[in-house]
Every structure is written in structure tokens, then in C-alpha cells.
PDB file of N, CA and C in Angstrom:
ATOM      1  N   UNK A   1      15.488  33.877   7.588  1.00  0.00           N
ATOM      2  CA  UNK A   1      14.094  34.125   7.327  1.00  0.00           C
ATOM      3  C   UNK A   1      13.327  33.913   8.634  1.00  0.00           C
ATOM      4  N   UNK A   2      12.579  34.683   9.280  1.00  0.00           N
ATOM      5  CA  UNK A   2      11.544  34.461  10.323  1.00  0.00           C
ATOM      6  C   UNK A   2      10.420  33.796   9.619  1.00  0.00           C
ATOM      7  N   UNK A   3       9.859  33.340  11.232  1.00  0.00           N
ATOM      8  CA  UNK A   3       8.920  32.456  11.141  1.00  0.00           C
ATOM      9  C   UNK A   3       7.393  33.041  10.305  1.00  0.00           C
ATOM     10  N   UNK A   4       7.574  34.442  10.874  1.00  0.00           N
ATOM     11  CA  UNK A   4       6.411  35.126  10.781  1.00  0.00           C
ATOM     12  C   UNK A   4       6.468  36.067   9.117  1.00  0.00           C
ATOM     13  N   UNK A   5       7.563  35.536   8.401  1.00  0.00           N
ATOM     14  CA  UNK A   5       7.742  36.011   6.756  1.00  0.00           C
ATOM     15  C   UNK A   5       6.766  35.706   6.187  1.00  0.00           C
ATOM     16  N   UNK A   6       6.483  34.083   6.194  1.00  0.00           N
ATOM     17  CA  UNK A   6       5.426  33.001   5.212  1.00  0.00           C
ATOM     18  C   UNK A   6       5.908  31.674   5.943  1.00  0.00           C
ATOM     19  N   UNK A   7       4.271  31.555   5.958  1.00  0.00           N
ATOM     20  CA  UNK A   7       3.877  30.284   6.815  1.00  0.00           C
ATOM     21  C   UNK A   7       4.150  28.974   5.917  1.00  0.00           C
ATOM     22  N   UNK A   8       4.424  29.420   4.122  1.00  0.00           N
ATOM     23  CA  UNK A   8       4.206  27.697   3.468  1.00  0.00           C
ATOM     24  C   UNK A   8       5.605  28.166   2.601  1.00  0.00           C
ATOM     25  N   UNK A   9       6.269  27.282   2.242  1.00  0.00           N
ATOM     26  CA  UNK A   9       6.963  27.671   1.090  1.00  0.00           C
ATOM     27  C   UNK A   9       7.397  26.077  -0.129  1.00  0.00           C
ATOM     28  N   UNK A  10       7.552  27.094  -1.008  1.00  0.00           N
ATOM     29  CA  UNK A  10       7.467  25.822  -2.879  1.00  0.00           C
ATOM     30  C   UNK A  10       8.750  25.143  -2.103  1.00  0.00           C
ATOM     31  N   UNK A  11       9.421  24.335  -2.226  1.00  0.00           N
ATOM     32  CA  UNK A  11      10.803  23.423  -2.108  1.00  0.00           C
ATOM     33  C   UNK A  11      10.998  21.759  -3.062  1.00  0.00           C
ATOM     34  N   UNK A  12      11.611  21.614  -4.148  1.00  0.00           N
ATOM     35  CA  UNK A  12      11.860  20.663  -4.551  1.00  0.00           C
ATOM     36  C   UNK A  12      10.297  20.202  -4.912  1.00  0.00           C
ATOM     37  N   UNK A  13       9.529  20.598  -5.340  1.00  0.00           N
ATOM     38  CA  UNK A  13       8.037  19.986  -6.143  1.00  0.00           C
ATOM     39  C   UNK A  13       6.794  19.814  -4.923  1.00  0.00           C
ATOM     40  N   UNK A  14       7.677  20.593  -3.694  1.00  0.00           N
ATOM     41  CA  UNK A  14       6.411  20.354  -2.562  1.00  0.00           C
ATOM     42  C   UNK A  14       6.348  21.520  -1.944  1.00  0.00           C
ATOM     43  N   UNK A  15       5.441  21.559  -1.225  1.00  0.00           N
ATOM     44  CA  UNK A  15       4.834  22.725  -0.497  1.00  0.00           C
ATOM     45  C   UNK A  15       5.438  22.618   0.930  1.00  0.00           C
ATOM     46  N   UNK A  16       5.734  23.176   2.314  1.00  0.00           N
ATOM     47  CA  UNK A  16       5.705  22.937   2.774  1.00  0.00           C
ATOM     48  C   UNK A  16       5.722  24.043   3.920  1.00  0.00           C
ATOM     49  N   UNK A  17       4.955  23.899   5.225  1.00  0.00           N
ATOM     50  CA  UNK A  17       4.094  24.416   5.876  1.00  0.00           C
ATOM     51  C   UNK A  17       3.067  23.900   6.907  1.00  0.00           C
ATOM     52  N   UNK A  18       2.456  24.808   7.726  1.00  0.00           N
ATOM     53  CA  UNK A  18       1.669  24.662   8.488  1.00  0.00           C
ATOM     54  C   UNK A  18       1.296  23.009   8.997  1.00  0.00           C
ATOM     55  N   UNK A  19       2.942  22.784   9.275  1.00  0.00           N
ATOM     56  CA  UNK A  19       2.915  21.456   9.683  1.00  0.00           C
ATOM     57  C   UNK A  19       2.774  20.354   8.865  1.00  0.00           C
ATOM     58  N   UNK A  20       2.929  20.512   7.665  1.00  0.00           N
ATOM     59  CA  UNK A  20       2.334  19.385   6.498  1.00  0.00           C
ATOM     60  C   UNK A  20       3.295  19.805   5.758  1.00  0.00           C
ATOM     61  N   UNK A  21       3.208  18.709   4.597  1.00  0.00           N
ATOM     62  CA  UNK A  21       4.359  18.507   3.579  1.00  0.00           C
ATOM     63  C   UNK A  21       3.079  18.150   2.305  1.00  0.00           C
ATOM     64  N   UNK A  22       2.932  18.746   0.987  1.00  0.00           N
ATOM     65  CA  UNK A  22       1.944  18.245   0.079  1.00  0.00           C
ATOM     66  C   UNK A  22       2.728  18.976  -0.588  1.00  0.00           C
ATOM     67  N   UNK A  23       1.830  17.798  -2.353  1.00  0.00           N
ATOM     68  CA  UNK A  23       2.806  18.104  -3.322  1.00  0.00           C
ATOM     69  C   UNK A  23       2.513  19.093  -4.130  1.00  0.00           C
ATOM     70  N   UNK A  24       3.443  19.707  -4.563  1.00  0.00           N
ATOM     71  CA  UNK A  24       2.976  21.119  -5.567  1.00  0.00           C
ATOM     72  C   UNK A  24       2.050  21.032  -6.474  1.00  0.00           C
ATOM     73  N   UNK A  25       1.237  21.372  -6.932  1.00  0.00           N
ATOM     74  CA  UNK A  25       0.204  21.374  -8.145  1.00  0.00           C
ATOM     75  C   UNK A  25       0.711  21.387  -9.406  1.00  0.00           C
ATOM     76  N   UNK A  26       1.400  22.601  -9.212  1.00  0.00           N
ATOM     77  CA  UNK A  26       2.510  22.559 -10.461  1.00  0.00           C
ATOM     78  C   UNK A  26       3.370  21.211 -10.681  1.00  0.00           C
ATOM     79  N   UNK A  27       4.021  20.742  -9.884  1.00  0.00           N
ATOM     80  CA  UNK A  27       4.447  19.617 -10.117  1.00  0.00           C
ATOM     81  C   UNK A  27       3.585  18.452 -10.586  1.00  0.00           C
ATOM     82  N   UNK A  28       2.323  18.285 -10.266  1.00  0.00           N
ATOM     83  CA  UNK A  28       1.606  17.361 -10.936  1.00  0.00           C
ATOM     84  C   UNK A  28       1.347  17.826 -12.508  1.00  0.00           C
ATOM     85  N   UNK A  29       0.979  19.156 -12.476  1.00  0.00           N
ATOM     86  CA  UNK A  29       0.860  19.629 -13.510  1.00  0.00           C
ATOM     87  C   UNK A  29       2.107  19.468 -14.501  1.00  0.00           C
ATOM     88  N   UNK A  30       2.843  19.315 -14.034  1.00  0.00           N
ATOM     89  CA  UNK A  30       4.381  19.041 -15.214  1.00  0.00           C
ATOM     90  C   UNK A  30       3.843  17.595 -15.147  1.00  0.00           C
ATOM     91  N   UNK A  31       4.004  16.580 -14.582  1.00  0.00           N
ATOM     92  CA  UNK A  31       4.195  15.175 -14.736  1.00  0.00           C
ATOM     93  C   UNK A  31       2.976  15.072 -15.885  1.00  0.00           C
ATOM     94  N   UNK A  32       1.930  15.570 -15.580  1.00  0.00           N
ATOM     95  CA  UNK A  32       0.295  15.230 -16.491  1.00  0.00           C
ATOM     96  C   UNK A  32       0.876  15.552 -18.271  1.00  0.00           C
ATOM     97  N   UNK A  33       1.787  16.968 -18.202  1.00  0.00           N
ATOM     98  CA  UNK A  33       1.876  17.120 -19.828  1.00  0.00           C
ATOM     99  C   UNK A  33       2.972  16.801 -20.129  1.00  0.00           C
ATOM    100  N   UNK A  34       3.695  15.857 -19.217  1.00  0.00           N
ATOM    101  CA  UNK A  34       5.548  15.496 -19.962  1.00  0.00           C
ATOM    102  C   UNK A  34       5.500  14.472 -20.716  1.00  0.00           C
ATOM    103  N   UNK A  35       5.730  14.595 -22.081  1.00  0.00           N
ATOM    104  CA  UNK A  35       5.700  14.018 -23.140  1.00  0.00           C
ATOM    105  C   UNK A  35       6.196  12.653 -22.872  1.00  0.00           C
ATOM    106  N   UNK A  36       5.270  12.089 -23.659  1.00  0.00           N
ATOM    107  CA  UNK A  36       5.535   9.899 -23.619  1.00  0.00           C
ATOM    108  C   UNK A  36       6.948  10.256 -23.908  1.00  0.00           C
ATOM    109  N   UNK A  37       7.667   9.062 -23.084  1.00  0.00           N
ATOM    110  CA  UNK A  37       9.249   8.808 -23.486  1.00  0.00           C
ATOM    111  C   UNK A  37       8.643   7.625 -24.980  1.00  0.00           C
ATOM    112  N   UNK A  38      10.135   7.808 -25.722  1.00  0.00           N
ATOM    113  CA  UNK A  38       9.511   7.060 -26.892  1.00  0.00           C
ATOM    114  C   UNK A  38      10.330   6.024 -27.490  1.00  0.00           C
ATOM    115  N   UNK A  39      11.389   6.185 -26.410  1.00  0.00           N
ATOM    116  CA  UNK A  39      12.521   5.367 -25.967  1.00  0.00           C
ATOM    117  C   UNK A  39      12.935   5.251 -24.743  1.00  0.00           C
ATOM    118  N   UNK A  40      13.784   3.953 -24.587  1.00  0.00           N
ATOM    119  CA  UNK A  40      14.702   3.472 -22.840  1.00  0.00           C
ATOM    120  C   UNK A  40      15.248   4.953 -22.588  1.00  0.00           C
ATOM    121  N   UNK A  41      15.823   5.669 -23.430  1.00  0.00           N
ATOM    122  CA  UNK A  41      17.265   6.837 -23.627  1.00  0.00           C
ATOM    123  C   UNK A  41      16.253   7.941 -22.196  1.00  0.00           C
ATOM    124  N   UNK A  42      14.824   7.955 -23.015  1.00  0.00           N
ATOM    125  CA  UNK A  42      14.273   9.103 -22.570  1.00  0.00           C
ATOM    126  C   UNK A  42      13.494   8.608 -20.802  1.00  0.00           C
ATOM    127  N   UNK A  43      13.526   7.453 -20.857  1.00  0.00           N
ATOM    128  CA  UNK A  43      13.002   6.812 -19.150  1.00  0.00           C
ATOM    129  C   UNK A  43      13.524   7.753 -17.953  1.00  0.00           C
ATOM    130  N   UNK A  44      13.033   8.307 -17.044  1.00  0.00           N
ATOM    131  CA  UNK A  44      14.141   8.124 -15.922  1.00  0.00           C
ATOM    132  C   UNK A  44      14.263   7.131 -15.483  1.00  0.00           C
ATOM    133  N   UNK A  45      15.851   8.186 -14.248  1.00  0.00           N
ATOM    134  CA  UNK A  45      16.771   6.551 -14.439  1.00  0.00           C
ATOM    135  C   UNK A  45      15.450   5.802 -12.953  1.00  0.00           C
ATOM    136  N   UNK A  46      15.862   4.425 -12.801  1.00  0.00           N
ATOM    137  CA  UNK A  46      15.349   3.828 -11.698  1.00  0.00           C
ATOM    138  C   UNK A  46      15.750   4.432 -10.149  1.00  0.00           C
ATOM    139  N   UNK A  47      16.654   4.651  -9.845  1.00  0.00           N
ATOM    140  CA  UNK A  47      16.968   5.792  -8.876  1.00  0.00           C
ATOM    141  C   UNK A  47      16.067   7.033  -8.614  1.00  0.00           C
ATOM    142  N   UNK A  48      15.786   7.757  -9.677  1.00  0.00           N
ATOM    143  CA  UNK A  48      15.241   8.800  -9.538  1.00  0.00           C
ATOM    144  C   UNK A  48      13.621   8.343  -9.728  1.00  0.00           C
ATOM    145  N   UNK A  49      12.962   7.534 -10.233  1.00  0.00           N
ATOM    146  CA  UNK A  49      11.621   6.729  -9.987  1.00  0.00           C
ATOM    147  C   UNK A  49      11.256   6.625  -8.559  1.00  0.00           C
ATOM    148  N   UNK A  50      12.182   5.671  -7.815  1.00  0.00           N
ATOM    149  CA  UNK A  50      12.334   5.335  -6.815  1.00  0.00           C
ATOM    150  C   UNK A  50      12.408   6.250  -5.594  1.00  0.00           C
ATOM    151  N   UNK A  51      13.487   7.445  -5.663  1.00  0.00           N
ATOM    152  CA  UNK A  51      13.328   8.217  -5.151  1.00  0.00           C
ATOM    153  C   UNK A  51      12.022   9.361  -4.895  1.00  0.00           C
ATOM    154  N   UNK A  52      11.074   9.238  -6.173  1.00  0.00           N
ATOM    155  CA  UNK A  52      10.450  10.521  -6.286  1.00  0.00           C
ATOM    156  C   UNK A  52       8.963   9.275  -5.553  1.00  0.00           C
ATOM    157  N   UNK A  53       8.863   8.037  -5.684  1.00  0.00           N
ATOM    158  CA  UNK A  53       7.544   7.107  -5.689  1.00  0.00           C
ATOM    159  C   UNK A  53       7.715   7.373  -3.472  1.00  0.00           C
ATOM    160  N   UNK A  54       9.529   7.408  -3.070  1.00  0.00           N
ATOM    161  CA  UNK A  54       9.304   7.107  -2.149  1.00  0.00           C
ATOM    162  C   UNK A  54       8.938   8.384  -1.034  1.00  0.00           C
ATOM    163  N   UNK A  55       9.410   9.565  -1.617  1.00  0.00           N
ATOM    164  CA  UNK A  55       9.080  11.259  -1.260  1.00  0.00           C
ATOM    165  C   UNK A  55       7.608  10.878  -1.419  1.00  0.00           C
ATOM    166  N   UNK A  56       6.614  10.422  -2.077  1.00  0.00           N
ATOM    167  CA  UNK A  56       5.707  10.476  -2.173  1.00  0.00           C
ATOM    168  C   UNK A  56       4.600   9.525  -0.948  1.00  0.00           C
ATOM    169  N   UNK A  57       5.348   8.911  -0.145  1.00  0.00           N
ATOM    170  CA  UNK A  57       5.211   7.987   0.868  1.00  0.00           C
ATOM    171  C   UNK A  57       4.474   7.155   0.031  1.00  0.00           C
ATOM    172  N   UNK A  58       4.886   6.193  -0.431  1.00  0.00           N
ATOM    173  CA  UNK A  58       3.994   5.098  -1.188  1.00  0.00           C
ATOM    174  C   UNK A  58       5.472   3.806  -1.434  1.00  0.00           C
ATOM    175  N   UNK A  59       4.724   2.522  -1.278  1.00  0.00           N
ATOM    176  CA  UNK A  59       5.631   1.648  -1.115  1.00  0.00           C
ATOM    177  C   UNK A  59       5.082   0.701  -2.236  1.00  0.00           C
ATOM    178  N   UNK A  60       5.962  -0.498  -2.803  1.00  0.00           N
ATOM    179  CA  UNK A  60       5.690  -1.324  -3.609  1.00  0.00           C
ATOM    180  C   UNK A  60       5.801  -2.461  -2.509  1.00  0.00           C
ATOM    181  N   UNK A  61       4.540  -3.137  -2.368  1.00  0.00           N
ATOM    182  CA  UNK A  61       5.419  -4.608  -1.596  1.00  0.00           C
ATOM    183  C   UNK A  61       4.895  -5.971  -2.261  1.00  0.00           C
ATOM    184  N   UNK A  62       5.294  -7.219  -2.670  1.00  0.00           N
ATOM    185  CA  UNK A  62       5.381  -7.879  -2.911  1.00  0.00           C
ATOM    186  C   UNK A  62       4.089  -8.858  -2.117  1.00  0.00           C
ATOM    187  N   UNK A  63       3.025  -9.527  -3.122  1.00  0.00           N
ATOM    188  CA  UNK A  63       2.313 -10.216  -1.843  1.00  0.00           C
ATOM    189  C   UNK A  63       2.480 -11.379  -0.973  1.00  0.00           C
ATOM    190  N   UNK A  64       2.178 -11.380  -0.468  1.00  0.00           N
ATOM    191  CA  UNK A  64       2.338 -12.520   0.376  1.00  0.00           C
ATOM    192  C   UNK A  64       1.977 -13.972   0.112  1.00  0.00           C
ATOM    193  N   UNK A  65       3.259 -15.141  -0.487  1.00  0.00           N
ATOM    194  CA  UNK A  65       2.781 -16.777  -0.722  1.00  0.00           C
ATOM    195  C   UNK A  65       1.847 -17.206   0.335  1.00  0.00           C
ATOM    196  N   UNK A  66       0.651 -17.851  -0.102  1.00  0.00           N
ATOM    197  CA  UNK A  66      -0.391 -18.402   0.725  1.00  0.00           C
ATOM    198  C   UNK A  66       0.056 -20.438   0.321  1.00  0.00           C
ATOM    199  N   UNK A  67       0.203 -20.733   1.110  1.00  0.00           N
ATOM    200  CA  UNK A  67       0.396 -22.086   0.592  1.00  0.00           C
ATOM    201  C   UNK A  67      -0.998 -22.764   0.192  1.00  0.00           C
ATOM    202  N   UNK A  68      -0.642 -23.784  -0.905  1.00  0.00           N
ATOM    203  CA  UNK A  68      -1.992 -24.239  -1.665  1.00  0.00           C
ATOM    204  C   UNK A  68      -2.433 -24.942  -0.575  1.00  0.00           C
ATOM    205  N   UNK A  69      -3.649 -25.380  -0.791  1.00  0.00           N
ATOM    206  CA  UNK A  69      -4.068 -26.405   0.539  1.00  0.00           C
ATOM    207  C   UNK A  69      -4.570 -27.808  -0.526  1.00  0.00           C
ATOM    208  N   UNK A  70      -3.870 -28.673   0.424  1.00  0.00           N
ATOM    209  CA  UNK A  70      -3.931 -29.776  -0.017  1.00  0.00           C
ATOM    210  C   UNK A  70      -5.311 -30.457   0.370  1.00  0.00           C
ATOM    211  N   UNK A  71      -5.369 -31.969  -0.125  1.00  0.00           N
ATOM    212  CA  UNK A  71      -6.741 -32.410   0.337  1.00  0.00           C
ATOM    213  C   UNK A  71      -6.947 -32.663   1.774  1.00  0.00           C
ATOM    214  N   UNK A  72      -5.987 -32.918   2.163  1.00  0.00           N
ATOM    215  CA  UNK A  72      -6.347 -32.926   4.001  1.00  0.00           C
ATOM    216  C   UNK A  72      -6.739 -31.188   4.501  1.00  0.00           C
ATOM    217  N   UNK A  73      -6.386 -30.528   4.445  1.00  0.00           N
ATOM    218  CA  UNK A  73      -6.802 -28.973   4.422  1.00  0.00           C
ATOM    219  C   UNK A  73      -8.156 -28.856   4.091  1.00  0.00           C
ATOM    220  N   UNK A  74      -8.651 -29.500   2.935  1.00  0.00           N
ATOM    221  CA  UNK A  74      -9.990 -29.556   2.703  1.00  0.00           C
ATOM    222  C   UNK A  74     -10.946 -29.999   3.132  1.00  0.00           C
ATOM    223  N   UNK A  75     -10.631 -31.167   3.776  1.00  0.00           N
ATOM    224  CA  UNK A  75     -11.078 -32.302   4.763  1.00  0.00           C
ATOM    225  C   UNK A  75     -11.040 -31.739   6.193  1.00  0.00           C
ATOM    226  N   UNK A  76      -9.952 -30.929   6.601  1.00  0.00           N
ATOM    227  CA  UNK A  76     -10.318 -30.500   8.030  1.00  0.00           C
ATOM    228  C   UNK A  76     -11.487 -28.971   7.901  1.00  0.00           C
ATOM    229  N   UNK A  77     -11.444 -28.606   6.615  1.00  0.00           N
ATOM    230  CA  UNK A  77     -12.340 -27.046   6.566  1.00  0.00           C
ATOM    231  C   UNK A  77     -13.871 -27.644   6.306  1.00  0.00           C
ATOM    232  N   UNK A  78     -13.978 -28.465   6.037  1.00  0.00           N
ATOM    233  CA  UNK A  78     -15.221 -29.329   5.902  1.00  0.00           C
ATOM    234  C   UNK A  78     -15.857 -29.730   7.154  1.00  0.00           C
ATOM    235  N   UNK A  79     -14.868 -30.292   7.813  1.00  0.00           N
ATOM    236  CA  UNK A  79     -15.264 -30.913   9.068  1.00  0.00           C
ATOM    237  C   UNK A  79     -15.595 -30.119   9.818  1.00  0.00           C
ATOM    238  N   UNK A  80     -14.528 -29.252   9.930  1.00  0.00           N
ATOM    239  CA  UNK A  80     -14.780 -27.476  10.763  1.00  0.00           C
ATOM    240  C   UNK A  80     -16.197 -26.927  10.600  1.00  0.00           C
ATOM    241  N   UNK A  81     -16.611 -27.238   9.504  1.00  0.00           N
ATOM    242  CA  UNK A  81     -17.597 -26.391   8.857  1.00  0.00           C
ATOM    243  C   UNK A  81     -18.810 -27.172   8.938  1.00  0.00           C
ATOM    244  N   UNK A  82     -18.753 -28.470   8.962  1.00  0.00           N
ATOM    245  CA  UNK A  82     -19.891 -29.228   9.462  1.00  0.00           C
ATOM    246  C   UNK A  82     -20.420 -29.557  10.955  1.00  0.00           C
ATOM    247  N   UNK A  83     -19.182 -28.749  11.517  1.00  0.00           N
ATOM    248  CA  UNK A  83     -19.226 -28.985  13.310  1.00  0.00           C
ATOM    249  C   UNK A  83     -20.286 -27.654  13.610  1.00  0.00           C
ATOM    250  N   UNK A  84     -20.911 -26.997  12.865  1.00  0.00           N
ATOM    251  CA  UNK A  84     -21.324 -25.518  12.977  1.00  0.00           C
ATOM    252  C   UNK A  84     -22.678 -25.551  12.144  1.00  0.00           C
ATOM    253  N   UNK A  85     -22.763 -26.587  11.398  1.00  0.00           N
ATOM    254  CA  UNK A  85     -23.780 -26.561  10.216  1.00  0.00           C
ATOM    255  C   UNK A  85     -25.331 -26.299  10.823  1.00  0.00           C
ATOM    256  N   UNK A  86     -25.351 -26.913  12.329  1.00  0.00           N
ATOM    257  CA  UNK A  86     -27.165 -27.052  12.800  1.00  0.00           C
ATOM    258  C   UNK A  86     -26.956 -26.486  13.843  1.00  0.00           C
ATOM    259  N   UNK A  87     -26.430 -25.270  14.109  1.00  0.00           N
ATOM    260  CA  UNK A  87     -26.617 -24.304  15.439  1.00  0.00           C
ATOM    261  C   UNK A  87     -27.496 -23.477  15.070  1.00  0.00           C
ATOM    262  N   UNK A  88     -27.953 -23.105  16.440  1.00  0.00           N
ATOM    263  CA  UNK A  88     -28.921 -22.674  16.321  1.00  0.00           C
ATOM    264  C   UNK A  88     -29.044 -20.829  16.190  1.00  0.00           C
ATOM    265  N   UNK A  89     -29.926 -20.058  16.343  1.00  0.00           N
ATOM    266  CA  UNK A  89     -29.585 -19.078  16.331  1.00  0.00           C
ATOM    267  C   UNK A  89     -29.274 -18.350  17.152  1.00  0.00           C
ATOM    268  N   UNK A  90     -29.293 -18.704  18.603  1.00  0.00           N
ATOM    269  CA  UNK A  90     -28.585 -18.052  19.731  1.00  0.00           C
ATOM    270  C   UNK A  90     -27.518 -18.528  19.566  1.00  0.00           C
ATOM    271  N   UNK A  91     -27.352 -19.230  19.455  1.00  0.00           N
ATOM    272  CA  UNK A  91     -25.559 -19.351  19.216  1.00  0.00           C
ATOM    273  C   UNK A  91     -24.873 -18.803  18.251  1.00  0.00           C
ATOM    274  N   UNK A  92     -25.085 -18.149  17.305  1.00  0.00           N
ATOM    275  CA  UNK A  92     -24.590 -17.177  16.005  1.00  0.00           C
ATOM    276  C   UNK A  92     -24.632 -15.954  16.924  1.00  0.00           C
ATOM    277  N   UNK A  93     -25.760 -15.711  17.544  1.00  0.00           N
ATOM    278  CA  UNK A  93     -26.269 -14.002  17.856  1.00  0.00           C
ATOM    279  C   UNK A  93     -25.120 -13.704  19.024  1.00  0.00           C
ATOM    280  N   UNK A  94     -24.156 -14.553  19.571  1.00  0.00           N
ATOM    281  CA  UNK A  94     -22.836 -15.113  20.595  1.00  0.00           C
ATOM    282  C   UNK A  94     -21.257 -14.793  19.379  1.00  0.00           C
ATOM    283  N   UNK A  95     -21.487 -14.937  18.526  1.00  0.00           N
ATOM    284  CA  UNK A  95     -20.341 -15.022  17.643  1.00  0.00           C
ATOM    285  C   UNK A  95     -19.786 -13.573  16.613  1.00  0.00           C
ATOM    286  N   UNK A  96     -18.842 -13.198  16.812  1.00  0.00           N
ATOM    287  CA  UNK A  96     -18.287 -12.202  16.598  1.00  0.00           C
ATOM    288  C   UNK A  96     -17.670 -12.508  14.828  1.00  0.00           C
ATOM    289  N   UNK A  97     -17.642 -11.484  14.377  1.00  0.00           N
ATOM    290  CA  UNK A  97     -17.227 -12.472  12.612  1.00  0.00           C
ATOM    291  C   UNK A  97     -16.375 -11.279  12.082  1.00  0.00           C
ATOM    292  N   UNK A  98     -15.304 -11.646  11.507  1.00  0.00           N
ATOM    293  CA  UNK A  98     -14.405 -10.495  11.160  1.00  0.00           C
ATOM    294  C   UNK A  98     -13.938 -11.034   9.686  1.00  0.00           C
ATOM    295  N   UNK A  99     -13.195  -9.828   9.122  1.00  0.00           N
ATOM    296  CA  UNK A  99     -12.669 -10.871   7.900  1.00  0.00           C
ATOM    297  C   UNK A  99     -11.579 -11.686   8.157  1.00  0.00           C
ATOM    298  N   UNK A 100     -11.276 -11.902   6.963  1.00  0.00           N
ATOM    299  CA  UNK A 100      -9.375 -12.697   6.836  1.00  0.00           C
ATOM    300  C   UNK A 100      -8.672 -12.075   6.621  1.00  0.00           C
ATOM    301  N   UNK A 101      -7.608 -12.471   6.895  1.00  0.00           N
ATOM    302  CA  UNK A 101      -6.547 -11.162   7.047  1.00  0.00           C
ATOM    303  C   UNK A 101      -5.360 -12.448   6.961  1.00  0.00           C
ATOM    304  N   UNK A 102      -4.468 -11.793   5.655  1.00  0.00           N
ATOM    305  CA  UNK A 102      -3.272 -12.853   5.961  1.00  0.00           C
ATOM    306  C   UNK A 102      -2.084 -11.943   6.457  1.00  0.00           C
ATOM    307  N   UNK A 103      -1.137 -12.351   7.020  1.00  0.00           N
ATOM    308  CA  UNK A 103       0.005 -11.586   7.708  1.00  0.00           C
ATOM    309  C   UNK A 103       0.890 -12.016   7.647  1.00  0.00           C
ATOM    310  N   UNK A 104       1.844 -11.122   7.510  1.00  0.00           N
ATOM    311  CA  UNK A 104       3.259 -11.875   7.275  1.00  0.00           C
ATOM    312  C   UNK A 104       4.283 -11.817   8.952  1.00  0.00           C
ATOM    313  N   UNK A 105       4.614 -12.666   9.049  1.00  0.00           N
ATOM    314  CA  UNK A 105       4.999 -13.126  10.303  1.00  0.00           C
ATOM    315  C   UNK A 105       6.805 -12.699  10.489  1.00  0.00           C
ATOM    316  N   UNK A 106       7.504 -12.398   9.200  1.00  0.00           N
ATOM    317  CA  UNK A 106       8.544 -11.880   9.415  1.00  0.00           C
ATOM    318  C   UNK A 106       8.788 -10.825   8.120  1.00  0.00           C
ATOM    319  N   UNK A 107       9.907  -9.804   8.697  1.00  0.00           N
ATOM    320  CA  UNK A 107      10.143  -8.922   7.927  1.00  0.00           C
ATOM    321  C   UNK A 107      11.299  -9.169   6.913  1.00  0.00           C
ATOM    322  N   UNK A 108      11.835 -10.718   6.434  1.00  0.00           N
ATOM    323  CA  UNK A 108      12.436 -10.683   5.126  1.00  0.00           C
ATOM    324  C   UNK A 108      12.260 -10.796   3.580  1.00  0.00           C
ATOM    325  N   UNK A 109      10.578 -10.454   3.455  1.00  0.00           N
ATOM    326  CA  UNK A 109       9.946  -9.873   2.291  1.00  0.00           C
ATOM    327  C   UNK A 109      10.775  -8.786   1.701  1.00  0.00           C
ATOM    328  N   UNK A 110      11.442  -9.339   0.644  1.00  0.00           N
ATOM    329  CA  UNK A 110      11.451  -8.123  -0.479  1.00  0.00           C
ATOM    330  C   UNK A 110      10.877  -6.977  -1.009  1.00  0.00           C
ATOM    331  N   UNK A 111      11.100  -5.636  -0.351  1.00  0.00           N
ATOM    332  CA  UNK A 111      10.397  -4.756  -0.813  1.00  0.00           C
ATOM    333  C   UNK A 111      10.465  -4.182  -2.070  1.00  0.00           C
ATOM    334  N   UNK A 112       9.633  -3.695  -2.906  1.00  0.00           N
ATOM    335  CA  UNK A 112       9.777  -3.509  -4.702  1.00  0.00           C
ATOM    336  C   UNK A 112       9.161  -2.284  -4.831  1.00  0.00           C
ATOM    337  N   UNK A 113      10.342  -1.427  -5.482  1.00  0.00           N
ATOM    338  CA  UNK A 113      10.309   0.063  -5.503  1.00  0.00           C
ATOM    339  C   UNK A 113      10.391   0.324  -6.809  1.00  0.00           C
TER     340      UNK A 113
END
């Protein structure tokens, strides 16, 4: 087939073309009217879940344990927080403020598909 036949073509529930990969319409359109399973028998299997969640670039991940904070934790966020309590306002209009953000520091998190 040349390049210059057709620029997009249907393949396995996706489109694909003009540099992009998106999913067929039709294929959503089957998933929207496929009848409730009404039993385990009628599920797909976990393989094929898995496979179709991960074609879809979408990941399950597990969140991240925050450890509880104990009363000394509380006692130093206090203190922290009282070291700041009577500044003034040039000193805020100096301070940069972002959110929180927790991160996971290594990659042996369980991923869940």
C-alpha cells in the first residue's frame, strides 16, 4: 500500500494516521451498548482488561503511604509556624508559595492494572 492511498486507517478499535493513534468511535460506540455482564462467566478475562486499559495509555497506581505524624511532628509544625507568625509584609511580598506535592522517592511501588 503507498503512502499516498489513505493517510488514516481503522486497525484493532483505533484509527491510525497523520501521526496520531485515537480510538475508533465505533469502538466506543460498542463498549457504550455492550450489555451488563450478569455473571463472572460473562466478565472479560483480566488480561484482556488490562491489555485494552493499557492500549489506552492510562495506568492504575497505587497511592503513596504518608506516615502519620506523631506529636513531636506537631510540635515542630507549630514552632515552624510560629517562627513566621509576626512578619511583616515585605517579607511575604519576598516569598515564593507553591503547593505540596508528595513523591515517591523509589520505583518499587506496585503498579495496579
Amino acid at each position: 500500500m503507498s503512502r499516498n492511498a489513505c493517510s488514516r486507517m481503522h486497525f484493532l478499535g483505533y484509527i491510525v494516521g497523520d501521526g496520531r493513534l485515537e480510538t475508533d468511535p465505533k469502538m466506543i460506540e460498542a463498549v457504550r451498548h455492550y450489555p451488563i455482564p450478569k455473571n463472572k462467566m460473562e466478565l472479560p478475562t483480566r488480561r484482556t482488561t488490562r491489555h485494552r486499559i493499557n492500549a489506552a495509555g492510562l495506568q492504575s497506581l497505587r497511592a503513596a503511604i504518608k506516615e502519620v505524624l506523631t506529636e513531636v511532628h506537631h510540635a515542630a509544625r507549630l514552632a515552624f509556624a510560629q517562627t513566621y507568625l509576626r512578619k511583616d509584609e515585605d517579607f511575604w511580598r519576598k516569598v515564593i508559595f507553591s503547593d505540596e506535592k508528595t513523591f515517591l522517592s523509589t520505583s518499587s511501588r506496585p503498579v495496579h492494572v
